[in-house]
Protein backbone atom coordinates (compact mmCIF):
# COMPACT_ATOMS: atom_id res chain seq x y z
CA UNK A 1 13.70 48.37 175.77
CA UNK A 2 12.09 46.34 173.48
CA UNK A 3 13.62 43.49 173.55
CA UNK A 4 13.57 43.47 177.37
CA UNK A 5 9.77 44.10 176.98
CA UNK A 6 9.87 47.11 178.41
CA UNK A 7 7.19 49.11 176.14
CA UNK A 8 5.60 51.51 178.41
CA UNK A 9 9.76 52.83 178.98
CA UNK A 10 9.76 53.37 175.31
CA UNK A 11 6.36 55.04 175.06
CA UNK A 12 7.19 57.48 178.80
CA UNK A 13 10.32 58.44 176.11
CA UNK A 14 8.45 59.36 173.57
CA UNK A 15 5.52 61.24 175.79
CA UNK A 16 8.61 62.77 176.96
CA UNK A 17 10.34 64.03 173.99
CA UNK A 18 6.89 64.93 172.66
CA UNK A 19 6.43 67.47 175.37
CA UNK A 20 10.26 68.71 175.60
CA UNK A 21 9.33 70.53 172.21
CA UNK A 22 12.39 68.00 171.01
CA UNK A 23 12.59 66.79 167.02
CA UNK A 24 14.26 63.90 165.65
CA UNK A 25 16.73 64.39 162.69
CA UNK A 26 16.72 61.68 159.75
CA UNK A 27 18.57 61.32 156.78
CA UNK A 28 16.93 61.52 153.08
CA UNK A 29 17.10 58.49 151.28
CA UNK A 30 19.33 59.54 148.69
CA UNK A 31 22.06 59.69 150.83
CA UNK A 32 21.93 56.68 152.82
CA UNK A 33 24.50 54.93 150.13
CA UNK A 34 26.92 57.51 151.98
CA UNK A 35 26.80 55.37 154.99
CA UNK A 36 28.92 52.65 153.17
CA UNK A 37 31.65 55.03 152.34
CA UNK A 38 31.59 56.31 156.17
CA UNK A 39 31.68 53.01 157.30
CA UNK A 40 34.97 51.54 154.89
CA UNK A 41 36.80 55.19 155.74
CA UNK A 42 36.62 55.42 159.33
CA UNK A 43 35.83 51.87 159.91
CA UNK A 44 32.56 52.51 161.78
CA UNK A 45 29.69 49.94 162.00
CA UNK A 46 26.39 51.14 160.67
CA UNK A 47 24.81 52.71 163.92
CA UNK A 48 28.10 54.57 164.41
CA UNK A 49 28.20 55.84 160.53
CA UNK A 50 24.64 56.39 160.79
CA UNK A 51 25.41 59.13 163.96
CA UNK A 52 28.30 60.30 162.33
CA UNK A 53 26.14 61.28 159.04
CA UNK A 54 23.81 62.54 161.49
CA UNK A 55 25.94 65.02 162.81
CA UNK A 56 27.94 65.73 159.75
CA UNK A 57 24.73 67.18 157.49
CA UNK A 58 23.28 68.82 160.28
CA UNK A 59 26.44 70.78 161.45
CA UNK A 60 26.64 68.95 165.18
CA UNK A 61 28.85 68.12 167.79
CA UNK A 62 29.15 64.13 168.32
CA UNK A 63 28.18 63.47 172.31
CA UNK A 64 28.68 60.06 173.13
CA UNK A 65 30.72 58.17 175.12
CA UNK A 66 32.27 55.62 171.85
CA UNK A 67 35.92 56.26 171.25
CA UNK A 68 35.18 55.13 167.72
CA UNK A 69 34.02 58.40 167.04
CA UNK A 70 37.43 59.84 167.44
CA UNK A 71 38.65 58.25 164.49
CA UNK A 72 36.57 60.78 162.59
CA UNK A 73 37.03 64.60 161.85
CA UNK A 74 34.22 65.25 164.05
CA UNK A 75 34.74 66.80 167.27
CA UNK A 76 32.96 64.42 170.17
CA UNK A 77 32.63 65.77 174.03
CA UNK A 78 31.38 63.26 176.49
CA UNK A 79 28.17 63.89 178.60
């Protein structure tokens, strides 16, 4: 949305998610050089390996439409 200019999408997302009672999961810095080791064993870019350590710490199912993802030992279910 950004780079279309599209702010006030971006901010309606985030008034959204604020009152949805959602959170948004990070990793700690300390594990981040994982991401490199994701990337070279499943051959992942770094959004993909980013998800994948996403889901992988926080015990979650992959939902996404990216076939890449199958290359993993995660599950992944389409939406």
């Amino acid at each position: 949305m950004f780079k279309i200019k599209r702010f006030e999408v971006f901010n309606n997302f985030i008034s959204d998610l604020q009152s949805s009672n959602q959170s948004i999961i990070g990793l700690k810095i300390d594990i981040y050089k994982t991401l490199k080791d994701i990337s070279e064993k499943y051959n992942l870019d770094f959004d993909d390996s980013y998800q994948y350590l996403i889901a992988k710490t926080n015990n979650l199912t992959l939902i996404s439409f990216d076939k890449d993802f199958d290359k993993t030992d995660l599950k992944r279910i389409e939406p």
